[in-house]
PDB file of N, CA and C in Angstrom:
ATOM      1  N   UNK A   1     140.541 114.111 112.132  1.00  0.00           N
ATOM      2  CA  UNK A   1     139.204 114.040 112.675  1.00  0.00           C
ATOM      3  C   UNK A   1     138.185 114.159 111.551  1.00  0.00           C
ATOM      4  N   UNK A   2     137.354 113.574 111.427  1.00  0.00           N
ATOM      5  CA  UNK A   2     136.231 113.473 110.594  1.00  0.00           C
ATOM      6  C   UNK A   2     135.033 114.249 111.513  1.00  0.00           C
ATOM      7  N   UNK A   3     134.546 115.032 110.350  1.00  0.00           N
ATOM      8  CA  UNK A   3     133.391 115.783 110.955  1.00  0.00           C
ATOM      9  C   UNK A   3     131.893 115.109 110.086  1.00  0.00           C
ATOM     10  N   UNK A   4     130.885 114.401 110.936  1.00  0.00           N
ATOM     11  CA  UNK A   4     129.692 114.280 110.023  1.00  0.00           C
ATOM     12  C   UNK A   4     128.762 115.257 110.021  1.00  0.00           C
ATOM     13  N   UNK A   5     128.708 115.258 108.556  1.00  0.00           N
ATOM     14  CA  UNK A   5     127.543 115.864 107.861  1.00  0.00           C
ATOM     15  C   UNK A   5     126.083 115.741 107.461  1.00  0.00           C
ATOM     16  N   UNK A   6     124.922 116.599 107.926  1.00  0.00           N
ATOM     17  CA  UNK A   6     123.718 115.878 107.788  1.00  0.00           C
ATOM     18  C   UNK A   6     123.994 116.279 106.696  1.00  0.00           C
ATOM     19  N   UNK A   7     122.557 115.656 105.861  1.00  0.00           N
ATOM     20  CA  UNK A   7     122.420 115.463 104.523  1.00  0.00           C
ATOM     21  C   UNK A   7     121.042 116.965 104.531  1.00  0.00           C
ATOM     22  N   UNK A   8     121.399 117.683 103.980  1.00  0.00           N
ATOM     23  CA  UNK A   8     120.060 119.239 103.887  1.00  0.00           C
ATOM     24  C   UNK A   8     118.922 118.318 103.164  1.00  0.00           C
ATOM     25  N   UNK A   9     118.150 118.244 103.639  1.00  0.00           N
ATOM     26  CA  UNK A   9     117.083 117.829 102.681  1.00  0.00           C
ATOM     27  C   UNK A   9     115.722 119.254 102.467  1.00  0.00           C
ATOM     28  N   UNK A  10     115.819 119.789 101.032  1.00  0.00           N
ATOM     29  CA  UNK A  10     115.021 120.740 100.938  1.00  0.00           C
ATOM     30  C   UNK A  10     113.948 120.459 100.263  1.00  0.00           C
ATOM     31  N   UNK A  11     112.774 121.332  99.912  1.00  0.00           N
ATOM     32  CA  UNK A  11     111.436 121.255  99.294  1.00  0.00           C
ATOM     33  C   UNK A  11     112.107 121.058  97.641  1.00  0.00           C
ATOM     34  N   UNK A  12     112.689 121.612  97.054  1.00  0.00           N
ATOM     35  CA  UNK A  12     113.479 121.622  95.853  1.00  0.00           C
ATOM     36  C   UNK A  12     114.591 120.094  95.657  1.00  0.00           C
ATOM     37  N   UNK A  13     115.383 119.877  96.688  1.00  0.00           N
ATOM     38  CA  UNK A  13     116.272 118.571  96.065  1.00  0.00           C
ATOM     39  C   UNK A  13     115.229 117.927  95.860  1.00  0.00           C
ATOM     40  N   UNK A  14     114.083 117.718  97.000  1.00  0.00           N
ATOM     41  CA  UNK A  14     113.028 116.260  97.038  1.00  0.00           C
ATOM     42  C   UNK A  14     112.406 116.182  95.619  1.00  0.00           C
ATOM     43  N   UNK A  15     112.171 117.300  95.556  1.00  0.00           N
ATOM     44  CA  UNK A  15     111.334 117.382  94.135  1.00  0.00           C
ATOM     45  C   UNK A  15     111.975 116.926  93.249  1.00  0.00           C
ATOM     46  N   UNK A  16     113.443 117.521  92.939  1.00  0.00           N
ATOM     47  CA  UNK A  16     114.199 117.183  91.753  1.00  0.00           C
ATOM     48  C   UNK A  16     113.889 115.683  92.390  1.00  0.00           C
ATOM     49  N   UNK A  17     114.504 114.991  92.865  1.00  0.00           N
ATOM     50  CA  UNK A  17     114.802 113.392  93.001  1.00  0.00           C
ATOM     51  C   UNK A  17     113.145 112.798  92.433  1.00  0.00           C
ATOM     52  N   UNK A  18     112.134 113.292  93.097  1.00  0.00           N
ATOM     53  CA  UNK A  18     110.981 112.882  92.176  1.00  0.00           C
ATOM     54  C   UNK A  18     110.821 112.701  90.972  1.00  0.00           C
ATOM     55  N   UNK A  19     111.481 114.022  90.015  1.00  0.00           N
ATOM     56  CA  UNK A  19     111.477 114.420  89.004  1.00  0.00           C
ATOM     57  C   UNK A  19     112.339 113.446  88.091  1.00  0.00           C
ATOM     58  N   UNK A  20     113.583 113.374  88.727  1.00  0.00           N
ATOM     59  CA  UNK A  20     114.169 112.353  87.848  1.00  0.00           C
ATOM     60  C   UNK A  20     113.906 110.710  88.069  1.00  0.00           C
ATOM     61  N   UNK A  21     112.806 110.567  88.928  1.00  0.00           N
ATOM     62  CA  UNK A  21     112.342 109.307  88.731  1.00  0.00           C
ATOM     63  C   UNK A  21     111.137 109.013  87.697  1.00  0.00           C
ATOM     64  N   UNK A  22     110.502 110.055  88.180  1.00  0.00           N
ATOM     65  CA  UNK A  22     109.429 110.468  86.818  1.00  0.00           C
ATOM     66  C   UNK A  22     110.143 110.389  85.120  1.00  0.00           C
ATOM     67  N   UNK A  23     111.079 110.887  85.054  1.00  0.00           N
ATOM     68  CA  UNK A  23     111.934 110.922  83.388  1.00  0.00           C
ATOM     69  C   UNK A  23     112.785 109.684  83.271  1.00  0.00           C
ATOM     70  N   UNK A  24     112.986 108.636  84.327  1.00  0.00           N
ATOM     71  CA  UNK A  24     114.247 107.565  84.464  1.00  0.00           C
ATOM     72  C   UNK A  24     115.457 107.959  84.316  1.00  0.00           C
ATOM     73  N   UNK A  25     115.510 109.119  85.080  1.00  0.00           N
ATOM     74  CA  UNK A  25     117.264 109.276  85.329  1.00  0.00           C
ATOM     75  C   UNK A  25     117.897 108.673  86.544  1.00  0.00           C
ATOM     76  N   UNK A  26     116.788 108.205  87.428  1.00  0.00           N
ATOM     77  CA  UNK A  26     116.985 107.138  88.123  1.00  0.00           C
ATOM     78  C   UNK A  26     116.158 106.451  88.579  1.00  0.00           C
ATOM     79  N   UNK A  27     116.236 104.495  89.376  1.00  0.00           N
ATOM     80  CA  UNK A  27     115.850 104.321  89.259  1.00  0.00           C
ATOM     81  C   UNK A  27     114.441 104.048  90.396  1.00  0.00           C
ATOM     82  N   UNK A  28     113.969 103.294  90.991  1.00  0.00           N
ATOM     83  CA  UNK A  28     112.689 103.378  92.066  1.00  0.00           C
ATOM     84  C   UNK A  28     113.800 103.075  93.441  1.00  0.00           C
ATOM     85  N   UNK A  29     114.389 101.395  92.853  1.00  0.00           N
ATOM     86  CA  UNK A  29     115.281 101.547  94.347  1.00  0.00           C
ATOM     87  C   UNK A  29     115.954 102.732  94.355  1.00  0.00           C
ATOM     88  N   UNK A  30     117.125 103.296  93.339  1.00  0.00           N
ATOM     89  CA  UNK A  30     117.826 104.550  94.348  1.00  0.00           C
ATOM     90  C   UNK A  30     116.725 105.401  94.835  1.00  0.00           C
ATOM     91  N   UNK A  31     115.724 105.728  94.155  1.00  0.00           N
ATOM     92  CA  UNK A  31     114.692 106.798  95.264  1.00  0.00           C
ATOM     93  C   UNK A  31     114.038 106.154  96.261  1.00  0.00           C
ATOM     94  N   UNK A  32     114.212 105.321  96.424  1.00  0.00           N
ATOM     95  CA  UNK A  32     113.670 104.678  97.942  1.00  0.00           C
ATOM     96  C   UNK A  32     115.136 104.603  98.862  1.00  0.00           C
ATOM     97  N   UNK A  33     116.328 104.723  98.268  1.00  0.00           N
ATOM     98  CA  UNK A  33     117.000 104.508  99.135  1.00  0.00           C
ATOM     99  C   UNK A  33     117.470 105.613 100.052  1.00  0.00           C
ATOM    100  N   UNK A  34     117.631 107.052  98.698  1.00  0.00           N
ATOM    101  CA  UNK A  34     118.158 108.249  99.069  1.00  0.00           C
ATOM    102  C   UNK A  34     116.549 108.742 100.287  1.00  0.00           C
ATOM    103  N   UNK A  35     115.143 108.568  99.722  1.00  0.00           N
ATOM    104  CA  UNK A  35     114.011 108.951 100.725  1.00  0.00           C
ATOM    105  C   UNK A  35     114.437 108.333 102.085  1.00  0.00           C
ATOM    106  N   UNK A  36     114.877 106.895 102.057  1.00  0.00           N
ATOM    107  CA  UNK A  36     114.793 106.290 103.261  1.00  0.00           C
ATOM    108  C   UNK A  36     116.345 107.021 104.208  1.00  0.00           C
ATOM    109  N   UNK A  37     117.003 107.221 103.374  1.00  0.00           N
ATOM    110  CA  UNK A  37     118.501 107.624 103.813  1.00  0.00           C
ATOM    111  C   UNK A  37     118.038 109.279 104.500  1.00  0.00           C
ATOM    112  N   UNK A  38     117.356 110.032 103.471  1.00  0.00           N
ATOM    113  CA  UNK A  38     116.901 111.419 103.744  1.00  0.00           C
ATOM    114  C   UNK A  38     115.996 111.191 105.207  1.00  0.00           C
ATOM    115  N   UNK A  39     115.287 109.823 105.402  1.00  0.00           N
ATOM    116  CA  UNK A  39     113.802 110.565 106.756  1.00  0.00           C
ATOM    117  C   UNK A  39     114.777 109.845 107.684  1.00  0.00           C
ATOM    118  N   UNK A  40     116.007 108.987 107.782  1.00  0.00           N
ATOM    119  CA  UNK A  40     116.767 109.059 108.796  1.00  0.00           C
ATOM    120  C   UNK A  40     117.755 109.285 109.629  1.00  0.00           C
ATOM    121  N   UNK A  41     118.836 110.248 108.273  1.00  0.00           N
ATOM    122  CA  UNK A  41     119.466 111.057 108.504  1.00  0.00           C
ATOM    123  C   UNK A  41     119.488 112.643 108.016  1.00  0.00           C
ATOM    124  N   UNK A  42     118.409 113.117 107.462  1.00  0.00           N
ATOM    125  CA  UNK A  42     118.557 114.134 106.889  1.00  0.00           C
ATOM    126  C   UNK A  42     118.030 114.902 107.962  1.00  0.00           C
ATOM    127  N   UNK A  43     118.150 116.236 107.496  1.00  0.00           N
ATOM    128  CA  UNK A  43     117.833 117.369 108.091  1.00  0.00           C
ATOM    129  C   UNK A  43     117.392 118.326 107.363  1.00  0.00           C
ATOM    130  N   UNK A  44     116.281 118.617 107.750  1.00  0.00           N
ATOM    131  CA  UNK A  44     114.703 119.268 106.391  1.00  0.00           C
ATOM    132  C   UNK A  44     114.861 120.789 106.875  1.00  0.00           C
ATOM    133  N   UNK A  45     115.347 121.334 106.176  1.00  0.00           N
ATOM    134  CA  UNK A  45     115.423 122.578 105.881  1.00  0.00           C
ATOM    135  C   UNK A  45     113.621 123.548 105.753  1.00  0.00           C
ATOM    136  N   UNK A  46     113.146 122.938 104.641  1.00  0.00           N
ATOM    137  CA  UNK A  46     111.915 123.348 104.595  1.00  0.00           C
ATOM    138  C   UNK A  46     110.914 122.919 105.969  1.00  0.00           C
ATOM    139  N   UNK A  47     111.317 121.770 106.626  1.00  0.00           N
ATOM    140  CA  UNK A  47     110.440 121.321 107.534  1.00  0.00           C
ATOM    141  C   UNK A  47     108.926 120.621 106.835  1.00  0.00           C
ATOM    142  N   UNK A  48     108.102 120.603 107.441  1.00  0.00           N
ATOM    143  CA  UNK A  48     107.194 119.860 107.236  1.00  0.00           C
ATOM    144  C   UNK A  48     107.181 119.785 105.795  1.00  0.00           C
ATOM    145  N   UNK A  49     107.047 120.586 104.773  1.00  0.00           N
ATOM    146  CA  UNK A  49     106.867 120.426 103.292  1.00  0.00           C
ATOM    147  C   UNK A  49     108.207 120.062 102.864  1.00  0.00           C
ATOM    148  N   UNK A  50     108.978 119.671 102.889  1.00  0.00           N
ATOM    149  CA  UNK A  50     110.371 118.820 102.485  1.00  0.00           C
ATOM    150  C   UNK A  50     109.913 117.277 102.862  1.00  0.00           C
ATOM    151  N   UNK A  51     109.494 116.795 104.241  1.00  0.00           N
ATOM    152  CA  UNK A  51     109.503 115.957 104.729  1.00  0.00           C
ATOM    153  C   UNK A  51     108.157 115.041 104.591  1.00  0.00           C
ATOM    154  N   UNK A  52     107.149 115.840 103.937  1.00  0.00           N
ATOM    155  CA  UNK A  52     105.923 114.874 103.106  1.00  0.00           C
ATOM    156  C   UNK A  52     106.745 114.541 101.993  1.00  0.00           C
ATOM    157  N   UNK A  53     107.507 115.429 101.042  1.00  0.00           N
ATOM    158  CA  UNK A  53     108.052 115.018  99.539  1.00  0.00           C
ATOM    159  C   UNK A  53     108.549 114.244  99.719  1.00  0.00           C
ATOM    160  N   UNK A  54     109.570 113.815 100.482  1.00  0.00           N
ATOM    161  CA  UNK A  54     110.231 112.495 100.958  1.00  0.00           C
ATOM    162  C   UNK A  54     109.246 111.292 101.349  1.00  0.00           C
ATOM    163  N   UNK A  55     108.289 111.186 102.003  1.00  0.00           N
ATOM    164  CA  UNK A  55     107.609 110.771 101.991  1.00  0.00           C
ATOM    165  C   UNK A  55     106.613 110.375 100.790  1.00  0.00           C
ATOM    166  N   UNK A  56     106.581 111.511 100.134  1.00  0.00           N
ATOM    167  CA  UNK A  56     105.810 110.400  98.904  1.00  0.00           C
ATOM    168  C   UNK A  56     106.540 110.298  97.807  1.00  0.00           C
ATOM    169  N   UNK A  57     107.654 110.174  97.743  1.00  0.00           N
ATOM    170  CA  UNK A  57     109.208 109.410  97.131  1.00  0.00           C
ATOM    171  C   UNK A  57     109.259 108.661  97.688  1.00  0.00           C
ATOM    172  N   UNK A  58     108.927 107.609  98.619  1.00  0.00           N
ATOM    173  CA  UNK A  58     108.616 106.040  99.216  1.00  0.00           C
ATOM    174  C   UNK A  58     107.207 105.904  98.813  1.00  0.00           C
ATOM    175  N   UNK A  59     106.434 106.259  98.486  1.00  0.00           N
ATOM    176  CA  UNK A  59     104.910 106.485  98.054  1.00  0.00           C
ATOM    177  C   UNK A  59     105.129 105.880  96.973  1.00  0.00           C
ATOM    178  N   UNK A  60     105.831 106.653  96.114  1.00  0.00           N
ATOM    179  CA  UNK A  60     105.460 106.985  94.559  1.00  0.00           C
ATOM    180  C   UNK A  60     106.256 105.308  93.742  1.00  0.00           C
ATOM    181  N   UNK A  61     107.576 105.036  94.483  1.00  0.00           N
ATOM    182  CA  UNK A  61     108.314 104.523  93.533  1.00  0.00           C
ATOM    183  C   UNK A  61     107.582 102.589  94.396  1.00  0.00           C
ATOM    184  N   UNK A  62     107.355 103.422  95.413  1.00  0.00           N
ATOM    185  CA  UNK A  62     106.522 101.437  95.929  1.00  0.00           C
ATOM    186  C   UNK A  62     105.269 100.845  95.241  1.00  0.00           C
TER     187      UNK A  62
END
């Protein structure tokens, strides 16, 4: 049996993932993909302030 797992999305991962788009440790598509992957399967730990950062990680890299 396979059990699925949400994906935690916190105020801290979002940031890091910002962060390493900011330095090019990765690149605009993967942060649009992991943001878009995060606002439709994730599950925001921080709540509202996790879920703007994700949001402007589709902001930032469009």
């Amino acid at each position: 049996m396979c059990a699925y797992m949400k994906m935690k999305i916190t105020l801290q991962n979002s940031a890091k993932k910002i962060t390493d788009y900011l330095h090019h440790k990765i690149s605009a598509e993967e942060l649009v993909d992991w943001a878009e992957t995060a606002m439709m399967e994730g599950e925001f730990e921080d709540g509202y302030k996790a879920s703007i950062t994700v949001k402007q990680a589709t902001a930032i890299s469009g």
